[in-house]
N, C-alpha and C. Protein backbone atom coordinates (compact mmCIF):
# COMPACT_ATOMS: atom_id res chain seq x y z
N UNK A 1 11.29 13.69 49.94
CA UNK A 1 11.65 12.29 50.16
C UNK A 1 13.12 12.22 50.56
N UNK A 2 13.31 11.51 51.29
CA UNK A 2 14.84 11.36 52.04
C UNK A 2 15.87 11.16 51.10
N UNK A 3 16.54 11.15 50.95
CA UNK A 3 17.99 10.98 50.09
C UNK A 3 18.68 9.66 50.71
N UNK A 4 19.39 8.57 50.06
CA UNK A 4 20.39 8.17 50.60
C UNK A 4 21.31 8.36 49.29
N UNK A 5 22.53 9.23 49.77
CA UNK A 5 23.68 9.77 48.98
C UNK A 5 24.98 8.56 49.03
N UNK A 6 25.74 8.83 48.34
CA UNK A 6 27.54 8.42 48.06
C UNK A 6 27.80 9.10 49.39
N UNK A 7 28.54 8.48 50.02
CA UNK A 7 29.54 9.67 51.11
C UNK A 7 30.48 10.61 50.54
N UNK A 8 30.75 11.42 51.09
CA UNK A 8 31.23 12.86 50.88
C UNK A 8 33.10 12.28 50.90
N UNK A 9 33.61 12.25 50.26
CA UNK A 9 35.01 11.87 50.50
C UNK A 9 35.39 12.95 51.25
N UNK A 10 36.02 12.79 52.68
CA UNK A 10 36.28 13.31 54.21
C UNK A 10 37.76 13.51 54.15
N UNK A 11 38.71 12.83 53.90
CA UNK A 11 39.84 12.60 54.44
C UNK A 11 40.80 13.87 54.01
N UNK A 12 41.28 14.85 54.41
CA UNK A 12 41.96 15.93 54.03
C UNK A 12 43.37 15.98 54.50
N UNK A 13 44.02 16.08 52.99
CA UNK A 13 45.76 15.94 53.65
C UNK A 13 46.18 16.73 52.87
N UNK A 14 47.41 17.15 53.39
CA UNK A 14 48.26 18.16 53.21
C UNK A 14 49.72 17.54 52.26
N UNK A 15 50.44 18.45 51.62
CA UNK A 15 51.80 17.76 50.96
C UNK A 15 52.64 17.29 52.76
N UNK A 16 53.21 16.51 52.35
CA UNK A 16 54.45 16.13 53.28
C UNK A 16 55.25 16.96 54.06
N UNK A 17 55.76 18.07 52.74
CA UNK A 17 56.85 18.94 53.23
C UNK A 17 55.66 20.29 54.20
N UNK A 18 54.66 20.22 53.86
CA UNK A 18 53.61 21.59 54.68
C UNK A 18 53.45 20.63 55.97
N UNK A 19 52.93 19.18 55.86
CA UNK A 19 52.56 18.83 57.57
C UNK A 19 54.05 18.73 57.94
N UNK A 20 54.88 18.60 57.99
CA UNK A 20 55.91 18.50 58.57
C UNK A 20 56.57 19.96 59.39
N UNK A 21 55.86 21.00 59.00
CA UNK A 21 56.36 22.29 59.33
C UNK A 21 55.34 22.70 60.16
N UNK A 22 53.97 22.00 60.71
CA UNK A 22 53.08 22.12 61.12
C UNK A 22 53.07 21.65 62.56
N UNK A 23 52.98 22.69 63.88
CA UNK A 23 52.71 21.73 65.26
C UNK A 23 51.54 21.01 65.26
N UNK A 24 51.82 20.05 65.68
CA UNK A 24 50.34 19.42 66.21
C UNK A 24 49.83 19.31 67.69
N UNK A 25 49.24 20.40 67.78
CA UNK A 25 48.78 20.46 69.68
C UNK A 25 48.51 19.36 70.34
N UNK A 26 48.59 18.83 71.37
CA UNK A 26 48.01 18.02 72.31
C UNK A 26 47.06 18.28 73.40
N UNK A 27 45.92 17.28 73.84
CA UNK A 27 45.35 17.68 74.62
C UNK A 27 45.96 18.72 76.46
N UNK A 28 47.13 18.00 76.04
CA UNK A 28 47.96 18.00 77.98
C UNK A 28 48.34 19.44 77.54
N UNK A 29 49.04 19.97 76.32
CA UNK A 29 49.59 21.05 75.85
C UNK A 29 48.64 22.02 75.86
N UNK A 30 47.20 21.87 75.58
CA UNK A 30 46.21 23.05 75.31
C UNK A 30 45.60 23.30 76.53
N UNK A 31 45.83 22.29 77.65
CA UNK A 31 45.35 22.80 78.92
C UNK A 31 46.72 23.47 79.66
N UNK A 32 47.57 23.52 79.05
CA UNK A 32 49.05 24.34 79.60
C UNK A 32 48.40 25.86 79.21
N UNK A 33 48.13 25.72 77.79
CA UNK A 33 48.26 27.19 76.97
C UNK A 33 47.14 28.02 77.98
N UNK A 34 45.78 27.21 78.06
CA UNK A 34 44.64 27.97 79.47
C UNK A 34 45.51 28.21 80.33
N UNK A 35 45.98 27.36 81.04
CA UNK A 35 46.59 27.79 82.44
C UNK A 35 47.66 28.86 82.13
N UNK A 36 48.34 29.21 81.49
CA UNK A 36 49.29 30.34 81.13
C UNK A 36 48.20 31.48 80.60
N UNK A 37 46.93 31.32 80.43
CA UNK A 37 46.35 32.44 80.04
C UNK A 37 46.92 32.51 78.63
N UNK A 38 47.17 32.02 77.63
CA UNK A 38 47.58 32.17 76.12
C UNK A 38 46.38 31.96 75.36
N UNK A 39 45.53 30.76 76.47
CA UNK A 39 44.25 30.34 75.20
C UNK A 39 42.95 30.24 76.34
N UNK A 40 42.04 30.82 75.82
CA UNK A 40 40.93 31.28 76.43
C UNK A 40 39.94 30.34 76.71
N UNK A 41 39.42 29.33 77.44
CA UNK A 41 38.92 27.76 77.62
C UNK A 41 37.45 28.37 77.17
N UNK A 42 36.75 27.44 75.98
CA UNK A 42 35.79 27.50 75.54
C UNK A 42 35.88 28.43 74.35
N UNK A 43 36.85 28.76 73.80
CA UNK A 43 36.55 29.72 72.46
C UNK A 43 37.36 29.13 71.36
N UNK A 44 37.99 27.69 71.77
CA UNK A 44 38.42 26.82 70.71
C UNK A 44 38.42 25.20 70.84
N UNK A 45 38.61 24.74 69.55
CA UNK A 45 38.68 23.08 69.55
C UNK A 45 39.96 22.91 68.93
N UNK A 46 40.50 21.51 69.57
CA UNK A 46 41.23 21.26 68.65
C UNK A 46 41.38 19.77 68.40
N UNK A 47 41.60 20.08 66.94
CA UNK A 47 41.11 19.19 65.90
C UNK A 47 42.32 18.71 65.15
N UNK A 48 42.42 17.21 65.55
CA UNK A 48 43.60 16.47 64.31
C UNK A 48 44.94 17.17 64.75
N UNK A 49 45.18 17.38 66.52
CA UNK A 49 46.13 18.75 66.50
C UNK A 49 46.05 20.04 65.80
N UNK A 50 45.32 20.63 65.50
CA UNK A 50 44.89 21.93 65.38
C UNK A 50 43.78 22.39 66.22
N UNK A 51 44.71 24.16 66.98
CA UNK A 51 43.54 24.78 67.78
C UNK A 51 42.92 25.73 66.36
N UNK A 52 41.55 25.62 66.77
CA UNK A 52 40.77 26.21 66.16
C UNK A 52 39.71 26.91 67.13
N UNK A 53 40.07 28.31 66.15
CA UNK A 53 39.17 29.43 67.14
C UNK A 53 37.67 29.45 67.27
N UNK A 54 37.16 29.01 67.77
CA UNK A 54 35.56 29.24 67.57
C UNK A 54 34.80 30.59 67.17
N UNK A 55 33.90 30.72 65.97
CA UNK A 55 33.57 32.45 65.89
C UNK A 55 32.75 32.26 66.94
N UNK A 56 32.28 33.50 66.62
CA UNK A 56 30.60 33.81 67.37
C UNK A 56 29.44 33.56 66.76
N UNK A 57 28.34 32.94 67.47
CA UNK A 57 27.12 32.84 67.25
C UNK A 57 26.71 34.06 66.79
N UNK A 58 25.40 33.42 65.67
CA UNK A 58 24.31 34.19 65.34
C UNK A 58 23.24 34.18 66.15
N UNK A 59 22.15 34.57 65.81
CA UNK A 59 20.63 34.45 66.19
C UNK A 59 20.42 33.25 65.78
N UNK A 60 20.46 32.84 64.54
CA UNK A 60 19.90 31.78 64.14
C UNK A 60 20.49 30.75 64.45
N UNK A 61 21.87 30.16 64.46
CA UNK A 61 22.76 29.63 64.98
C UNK A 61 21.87 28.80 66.78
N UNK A 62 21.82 30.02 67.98
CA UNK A 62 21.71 30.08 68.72
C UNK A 62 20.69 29.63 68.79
N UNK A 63 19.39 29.52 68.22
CA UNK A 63 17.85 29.19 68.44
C UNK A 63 18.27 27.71 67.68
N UNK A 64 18.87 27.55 66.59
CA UNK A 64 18.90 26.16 66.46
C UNK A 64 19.07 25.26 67.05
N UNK A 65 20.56 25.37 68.02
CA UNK A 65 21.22 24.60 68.68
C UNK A 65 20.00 24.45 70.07
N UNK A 66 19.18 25.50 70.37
CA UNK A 66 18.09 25.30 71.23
C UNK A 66 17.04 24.36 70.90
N UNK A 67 16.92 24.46 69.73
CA UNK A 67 15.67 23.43 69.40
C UNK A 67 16.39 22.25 69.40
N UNK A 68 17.59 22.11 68.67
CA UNK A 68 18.28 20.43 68.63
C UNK A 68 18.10 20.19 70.03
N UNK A 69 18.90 20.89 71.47
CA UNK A 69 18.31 20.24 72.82
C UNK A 69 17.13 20.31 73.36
N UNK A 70 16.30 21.08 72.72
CA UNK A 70 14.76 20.44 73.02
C UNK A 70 14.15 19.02 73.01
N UNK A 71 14.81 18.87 71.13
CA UNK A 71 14.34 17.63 70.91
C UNK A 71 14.82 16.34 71.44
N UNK A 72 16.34 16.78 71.79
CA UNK A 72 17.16 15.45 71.81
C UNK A 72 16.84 15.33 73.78
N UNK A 73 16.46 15.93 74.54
CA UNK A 73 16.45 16.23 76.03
C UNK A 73 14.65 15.42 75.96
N UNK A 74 13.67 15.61 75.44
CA UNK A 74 12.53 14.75 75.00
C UNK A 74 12.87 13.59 75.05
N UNK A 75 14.03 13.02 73.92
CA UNK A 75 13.79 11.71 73.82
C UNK A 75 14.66 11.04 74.86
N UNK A 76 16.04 12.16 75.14
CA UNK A 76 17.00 11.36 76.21
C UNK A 76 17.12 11.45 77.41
N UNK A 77 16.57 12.39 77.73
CA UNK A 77 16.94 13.03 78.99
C UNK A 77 17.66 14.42 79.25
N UNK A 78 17.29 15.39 80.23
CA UNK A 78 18.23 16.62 80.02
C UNK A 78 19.90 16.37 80.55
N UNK A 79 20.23 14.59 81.53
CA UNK A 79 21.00 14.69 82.10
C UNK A 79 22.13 13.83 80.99
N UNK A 80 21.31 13.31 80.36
CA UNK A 80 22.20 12.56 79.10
C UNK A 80 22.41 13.64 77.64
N UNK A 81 22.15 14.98 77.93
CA UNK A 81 22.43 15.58 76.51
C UNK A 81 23.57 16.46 76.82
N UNK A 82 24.46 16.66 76.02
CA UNK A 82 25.47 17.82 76.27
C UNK A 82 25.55 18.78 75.57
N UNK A 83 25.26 19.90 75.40
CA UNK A 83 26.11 21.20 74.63
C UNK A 83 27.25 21.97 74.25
N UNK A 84 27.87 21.88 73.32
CA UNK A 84 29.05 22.31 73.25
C UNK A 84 29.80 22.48 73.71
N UNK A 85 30.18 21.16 74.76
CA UNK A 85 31.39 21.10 75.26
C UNK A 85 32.15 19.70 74.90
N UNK A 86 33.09 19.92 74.85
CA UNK A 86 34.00 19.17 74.45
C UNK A 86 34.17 17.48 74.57
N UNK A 87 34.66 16.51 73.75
CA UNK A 87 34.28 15.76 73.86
C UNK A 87 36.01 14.73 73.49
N UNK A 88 36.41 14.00 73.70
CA UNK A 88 37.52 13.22 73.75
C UNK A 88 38.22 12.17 73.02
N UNK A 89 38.51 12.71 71.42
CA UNK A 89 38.79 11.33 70.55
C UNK A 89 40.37 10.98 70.14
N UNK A 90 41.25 11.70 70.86
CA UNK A 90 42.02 11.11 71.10
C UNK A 90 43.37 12.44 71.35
N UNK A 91 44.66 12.06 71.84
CA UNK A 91 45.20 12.59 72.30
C UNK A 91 45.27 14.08 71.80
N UNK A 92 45.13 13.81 70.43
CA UNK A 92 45.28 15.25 69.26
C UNK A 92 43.88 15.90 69.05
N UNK A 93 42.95 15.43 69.47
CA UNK A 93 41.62 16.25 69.29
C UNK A 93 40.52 16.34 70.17
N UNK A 94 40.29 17.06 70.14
CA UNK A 94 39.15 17.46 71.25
C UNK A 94 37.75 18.43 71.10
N UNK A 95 36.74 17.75 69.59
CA UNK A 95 35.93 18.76 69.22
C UNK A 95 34.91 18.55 70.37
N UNK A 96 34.07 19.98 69.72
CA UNK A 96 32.83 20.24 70.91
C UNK A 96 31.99 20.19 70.10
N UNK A 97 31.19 19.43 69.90
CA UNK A 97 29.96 19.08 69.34
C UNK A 97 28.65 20.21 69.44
N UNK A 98 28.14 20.78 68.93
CA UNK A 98 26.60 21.58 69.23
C UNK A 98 25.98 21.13 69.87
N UNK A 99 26.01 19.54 69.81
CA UNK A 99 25.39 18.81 70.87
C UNK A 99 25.68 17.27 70.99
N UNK A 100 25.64 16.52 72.03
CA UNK A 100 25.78 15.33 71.74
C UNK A 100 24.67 14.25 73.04
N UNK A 101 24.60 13.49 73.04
CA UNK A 101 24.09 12.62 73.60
C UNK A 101 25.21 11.14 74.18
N UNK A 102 24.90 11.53 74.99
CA UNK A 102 25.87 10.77 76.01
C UNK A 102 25.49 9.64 76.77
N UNK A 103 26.43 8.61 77.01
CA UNK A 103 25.70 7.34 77.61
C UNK A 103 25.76 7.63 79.26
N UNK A 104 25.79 8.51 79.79
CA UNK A 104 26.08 8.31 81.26
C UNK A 104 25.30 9.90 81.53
N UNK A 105 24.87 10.02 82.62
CA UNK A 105 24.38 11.33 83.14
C UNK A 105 25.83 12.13 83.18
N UNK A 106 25.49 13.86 82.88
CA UNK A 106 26.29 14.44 82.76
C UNK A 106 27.30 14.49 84.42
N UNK A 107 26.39 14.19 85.20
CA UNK A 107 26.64 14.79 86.43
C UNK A 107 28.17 13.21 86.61
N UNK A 108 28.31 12.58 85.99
CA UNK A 108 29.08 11.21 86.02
C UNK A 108 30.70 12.01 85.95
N UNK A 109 30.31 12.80 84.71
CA UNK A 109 31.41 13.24 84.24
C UNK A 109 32.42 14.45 84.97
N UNK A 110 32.15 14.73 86.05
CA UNK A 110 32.10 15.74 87.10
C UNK A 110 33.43 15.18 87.75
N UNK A 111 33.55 13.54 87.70
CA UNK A 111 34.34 12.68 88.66
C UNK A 111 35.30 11.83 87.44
N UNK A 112 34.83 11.69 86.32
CA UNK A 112 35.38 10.56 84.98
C UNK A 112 35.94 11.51 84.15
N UNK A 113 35.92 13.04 84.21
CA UNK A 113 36.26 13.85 83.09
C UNK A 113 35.71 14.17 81.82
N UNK A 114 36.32 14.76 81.17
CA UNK A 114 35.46 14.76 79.79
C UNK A 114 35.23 13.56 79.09
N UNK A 115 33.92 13.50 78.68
CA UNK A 115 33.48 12.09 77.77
C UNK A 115 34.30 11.80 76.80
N UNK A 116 34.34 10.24 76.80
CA UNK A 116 34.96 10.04 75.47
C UNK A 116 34.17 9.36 74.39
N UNK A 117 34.67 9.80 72.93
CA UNK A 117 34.09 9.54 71.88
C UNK A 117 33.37 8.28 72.17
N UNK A 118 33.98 7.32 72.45
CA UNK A 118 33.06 5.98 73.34
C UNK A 118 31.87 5.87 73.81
N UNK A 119 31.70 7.18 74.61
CA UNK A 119 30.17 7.15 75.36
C UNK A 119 29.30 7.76 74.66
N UNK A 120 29.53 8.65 73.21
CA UNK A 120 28.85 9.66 72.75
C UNK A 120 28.00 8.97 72.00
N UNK A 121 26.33 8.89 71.90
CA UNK A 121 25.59 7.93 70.98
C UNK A 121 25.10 8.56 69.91
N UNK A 122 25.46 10.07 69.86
CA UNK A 122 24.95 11.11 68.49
C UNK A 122 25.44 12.37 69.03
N UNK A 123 25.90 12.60 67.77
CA UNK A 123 27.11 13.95 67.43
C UNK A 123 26.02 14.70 66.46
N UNK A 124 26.08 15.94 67.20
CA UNK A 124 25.06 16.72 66.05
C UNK A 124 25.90 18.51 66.10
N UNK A 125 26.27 18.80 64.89
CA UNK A 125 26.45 19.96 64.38
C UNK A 125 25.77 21.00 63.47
N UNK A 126 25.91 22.45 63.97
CA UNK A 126 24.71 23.16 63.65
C UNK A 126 25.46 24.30 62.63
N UNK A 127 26.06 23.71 61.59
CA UNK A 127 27.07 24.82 60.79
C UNK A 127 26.48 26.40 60.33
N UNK A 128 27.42 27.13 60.63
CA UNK A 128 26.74 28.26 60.67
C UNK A 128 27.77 28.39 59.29
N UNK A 129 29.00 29.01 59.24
CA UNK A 129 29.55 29.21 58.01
C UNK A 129 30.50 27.83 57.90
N UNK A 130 30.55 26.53 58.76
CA UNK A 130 31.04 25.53 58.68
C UNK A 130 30.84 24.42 58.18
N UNK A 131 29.90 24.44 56.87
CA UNK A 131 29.04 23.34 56.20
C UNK A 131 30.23 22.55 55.92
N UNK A 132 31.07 22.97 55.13
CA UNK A 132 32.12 22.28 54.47
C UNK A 132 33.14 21.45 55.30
N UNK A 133 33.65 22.07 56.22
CA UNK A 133 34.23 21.56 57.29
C UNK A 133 33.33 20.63 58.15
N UNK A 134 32.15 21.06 58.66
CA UNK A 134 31.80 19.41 59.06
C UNK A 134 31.72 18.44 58.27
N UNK A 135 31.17 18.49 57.19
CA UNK A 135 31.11 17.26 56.36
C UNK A 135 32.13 17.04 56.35
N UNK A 136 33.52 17.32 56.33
CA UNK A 136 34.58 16.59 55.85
C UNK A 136 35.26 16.92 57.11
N UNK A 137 36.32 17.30 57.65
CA UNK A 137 37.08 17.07 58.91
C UNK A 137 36.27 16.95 60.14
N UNK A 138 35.14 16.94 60.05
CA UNK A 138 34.33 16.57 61.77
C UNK A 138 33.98 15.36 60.86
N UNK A 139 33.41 15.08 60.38
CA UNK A 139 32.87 13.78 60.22
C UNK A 139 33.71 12.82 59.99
N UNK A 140 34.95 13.10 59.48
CA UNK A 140 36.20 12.23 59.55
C UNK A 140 36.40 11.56 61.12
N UNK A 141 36.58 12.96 61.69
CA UNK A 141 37.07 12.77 63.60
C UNK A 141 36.16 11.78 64.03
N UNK A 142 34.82 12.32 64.11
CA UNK A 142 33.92 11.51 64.39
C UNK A 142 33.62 10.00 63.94
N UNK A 143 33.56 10.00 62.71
CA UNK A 143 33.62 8.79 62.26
C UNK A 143 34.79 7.75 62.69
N UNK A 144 36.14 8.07 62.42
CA UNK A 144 37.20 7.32 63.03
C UNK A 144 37.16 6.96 64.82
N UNK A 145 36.64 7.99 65.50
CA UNK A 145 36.26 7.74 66.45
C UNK A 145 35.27 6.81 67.27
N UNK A 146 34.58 6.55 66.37
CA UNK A 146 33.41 5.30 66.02
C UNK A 146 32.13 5.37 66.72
N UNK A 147 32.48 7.26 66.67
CA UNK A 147 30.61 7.61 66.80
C UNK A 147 29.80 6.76 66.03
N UNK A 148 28.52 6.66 66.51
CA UNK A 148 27.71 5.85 65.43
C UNK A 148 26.90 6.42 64.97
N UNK A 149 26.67 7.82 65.00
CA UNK A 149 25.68 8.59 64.01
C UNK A 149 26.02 9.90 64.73
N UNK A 150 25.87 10.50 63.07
CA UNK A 150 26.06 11.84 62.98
C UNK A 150 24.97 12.65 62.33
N UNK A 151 24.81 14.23 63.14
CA UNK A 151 23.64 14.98 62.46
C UNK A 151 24.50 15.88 61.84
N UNK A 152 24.12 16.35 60.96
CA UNK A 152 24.54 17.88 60.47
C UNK A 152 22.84 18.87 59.93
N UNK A 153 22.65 19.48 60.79
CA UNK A 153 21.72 20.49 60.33
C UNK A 153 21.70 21.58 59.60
N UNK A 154 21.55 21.71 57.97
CA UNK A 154 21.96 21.83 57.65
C UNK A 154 20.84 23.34 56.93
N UNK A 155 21.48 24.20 57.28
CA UNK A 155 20.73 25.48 57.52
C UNK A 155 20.40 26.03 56.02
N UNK A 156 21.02 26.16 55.54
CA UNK A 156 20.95 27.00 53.91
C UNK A 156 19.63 26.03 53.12
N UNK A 157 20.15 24.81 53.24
CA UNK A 157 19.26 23.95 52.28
C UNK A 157 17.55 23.30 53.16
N UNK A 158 17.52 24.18 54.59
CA UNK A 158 16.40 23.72 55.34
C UNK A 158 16.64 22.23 55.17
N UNK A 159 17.23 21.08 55.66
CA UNK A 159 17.35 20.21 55.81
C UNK A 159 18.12 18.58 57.22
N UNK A 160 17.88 17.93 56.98
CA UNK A 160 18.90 17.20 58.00
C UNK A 160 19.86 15.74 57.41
N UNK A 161 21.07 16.08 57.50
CA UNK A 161 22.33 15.19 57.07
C UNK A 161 22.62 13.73 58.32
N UNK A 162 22.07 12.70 57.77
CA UNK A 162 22.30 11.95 59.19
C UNK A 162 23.70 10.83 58.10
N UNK A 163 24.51 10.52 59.11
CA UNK A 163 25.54 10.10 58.92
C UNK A 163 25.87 9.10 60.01
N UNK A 164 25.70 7.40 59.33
CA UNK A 164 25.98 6.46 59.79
C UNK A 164 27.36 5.64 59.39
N UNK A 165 27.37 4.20 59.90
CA UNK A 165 28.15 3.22 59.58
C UNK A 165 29.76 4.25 59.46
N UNK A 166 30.46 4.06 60.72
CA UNK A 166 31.73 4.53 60.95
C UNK A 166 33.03 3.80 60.72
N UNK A 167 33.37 4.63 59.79
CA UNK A 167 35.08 3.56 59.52
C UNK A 167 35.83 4.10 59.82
N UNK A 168 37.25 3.60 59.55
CA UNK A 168 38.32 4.95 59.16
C UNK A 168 38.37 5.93 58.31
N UNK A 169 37.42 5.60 57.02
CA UNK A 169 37.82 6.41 55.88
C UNK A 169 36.59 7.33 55.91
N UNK A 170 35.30 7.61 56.76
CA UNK A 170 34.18 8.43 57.25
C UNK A 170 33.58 7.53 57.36
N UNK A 171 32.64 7.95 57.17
CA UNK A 171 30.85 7.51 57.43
C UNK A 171 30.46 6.65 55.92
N UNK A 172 29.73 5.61 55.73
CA UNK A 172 29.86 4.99 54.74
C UNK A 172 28.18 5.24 54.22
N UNK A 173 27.42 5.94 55.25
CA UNK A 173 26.12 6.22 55.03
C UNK A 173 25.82 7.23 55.27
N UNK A 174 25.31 8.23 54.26
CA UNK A 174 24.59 9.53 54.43
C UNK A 174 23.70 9.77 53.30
N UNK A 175 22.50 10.26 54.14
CA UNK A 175 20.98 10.03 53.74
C UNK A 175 20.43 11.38 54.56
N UNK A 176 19.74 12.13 53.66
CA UNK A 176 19.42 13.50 53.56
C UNK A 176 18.00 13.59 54.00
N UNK A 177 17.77 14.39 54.69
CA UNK A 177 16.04 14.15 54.87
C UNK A 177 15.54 16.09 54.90
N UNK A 178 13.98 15.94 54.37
CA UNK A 178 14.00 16.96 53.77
C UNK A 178 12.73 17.97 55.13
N UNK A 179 12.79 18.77 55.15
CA UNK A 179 12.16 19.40 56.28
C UNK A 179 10.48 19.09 56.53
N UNK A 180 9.52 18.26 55.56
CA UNK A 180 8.74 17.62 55.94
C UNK A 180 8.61 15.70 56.44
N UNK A 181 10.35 15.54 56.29
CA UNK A 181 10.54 14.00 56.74
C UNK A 181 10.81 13.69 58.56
N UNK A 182 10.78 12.91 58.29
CA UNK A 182 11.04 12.64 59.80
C UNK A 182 12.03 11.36 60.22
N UNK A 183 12.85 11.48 61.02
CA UNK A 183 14.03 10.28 61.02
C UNK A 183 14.04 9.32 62.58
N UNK A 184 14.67 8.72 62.87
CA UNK A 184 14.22 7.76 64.21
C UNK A 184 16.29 7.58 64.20
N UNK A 185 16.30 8.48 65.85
CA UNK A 185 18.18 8.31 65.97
C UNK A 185 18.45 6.52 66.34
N UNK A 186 19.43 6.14 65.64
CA UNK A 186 20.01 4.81 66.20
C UNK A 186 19.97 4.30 67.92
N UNK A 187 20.15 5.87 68.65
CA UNK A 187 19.98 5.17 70.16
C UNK A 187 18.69 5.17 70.48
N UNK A 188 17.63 5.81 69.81
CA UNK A 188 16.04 5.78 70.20
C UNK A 188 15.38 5.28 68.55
N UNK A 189 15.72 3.91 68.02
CA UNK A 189 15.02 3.67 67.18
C UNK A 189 13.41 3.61 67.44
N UNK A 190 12.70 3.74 68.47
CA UNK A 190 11.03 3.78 68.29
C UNK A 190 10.44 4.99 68.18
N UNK A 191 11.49 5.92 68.16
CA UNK A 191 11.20 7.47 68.00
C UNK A 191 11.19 7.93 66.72
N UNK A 192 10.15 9.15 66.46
CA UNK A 192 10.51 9.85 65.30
C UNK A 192 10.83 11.22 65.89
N UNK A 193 11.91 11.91 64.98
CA UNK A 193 11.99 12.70 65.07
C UNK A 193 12.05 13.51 63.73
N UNK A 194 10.99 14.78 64.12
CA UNK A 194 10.80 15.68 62.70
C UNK A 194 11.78 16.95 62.65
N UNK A 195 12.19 16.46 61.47
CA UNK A 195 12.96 16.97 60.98
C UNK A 195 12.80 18.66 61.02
N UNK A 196 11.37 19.41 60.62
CA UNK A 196 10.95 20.45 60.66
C UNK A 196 11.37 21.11 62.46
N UNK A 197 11.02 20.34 63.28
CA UNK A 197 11.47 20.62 65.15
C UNK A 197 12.78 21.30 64.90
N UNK A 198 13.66 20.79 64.34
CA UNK A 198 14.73 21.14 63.95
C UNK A 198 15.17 22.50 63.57
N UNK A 199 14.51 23.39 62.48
CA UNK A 199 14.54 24.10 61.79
C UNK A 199 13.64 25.55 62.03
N UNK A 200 14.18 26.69 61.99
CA UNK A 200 13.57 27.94 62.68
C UNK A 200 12.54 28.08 61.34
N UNK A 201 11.82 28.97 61.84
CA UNK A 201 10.71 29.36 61.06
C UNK A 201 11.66 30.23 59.86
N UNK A 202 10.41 29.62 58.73
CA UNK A 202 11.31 30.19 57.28
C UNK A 202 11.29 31.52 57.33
N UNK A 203 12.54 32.49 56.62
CA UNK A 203 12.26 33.75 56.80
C UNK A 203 11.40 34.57 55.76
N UNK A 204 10.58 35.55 56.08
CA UNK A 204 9.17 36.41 55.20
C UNK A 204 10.50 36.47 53.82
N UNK A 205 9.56 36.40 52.59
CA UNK A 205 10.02 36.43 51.48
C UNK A 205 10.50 38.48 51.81
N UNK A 206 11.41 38.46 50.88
CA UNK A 206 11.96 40.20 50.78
C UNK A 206 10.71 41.01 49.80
């Protein structure tokens, strides 16, 4: 049976005297660091002014994020879904979503640039060792950004984290659904989507 939870308190800060000793990257600055060859385009985000290195995919990782655009390319279109590329919430950050759903065909963005948090109608992340960090600094970004729903798939516990109602201070709604439930996204409310589509086949007991 689905969960609706307390929100996850998101907001992560540092003492005064540590952010103050801290750069905070910019978008104009991290496309300097590519063009100098310092930073390698596509193997980081950066977040709240912080570059962050992207690891490497797993197997499992990799087949997930396949099934999330299976499902979400079904209900939206293949030209309205995006994959991990980057997405635009404000001068200091620039995460890449596992996937997102976008209000405009991708092919728009070719001529308008990278999307901004504005057009994105669902942010979905596929944490591989990043459970903790999305729930709390992506869902912050996102949320302040005024995505209006968020997935987190949430691998260890076979489950799906949907995360609504966006403020400043996160998401004011998160409601858990369990791998035989099924959920309907805010931009396709006549849809269900099962939760199990989601999720790789369980692995043979040891």
């Amino acid at each position: 049976m689905s969960q609706t939870l307390e929100p996850i308190s998101t907001i992560l800060t540092l003492p005064d005297e540590m952010a103050a000793r801290r750069k905070r990257w910019t978008r104009d600055e991290c496309r300097a660091l590519v063009a100098e060859g310092r930073l390698e385009a596509g193997k980081f985000e950066l977040i709240d002014g912080e570059i962050i290195h992207k690891m490497g995919q797993n197997p499992q990782h990799v087949l997930v994020v396949m099934l999330v655009l299976r499902v979400l390319t079904r209900l939206f279109g293949f030209e309205f879904v995006q994959t991990q590329g980057p997405v635009v919430v404000d001068e200091a950050s620039e995460p890449e979503p596992d996937a997102a759903v976008v209000a405009r065909p991708l092919s728009d963005y070719l001529s308008l640039g990278t999307p901004p948090a504005s057009d994105v109608r669902l942010a979905v992340e596929v944490p591989d060792s990043t459970l903790r960090e999305d729930r709390t600094i992506k869902a912050t970004l996102y949320a302040r950004a005024g995505i209006s729903e968020y997935w987190i798939v949430n691998l260890p516990e076979r489950r799906l984290e949907v995360y609504r109602a966006p403020g400043d201070a996160g998401y004011a709604s998160r409601t858990v659904f369990a791998a035989g439930e099924a959920v309907s996204p805010l931009a396709a409310p006549d849809a269900a989507v099962a939760v199990s589509d989601l999720l790789p086949p369980p692995l043979p007991a040891a």
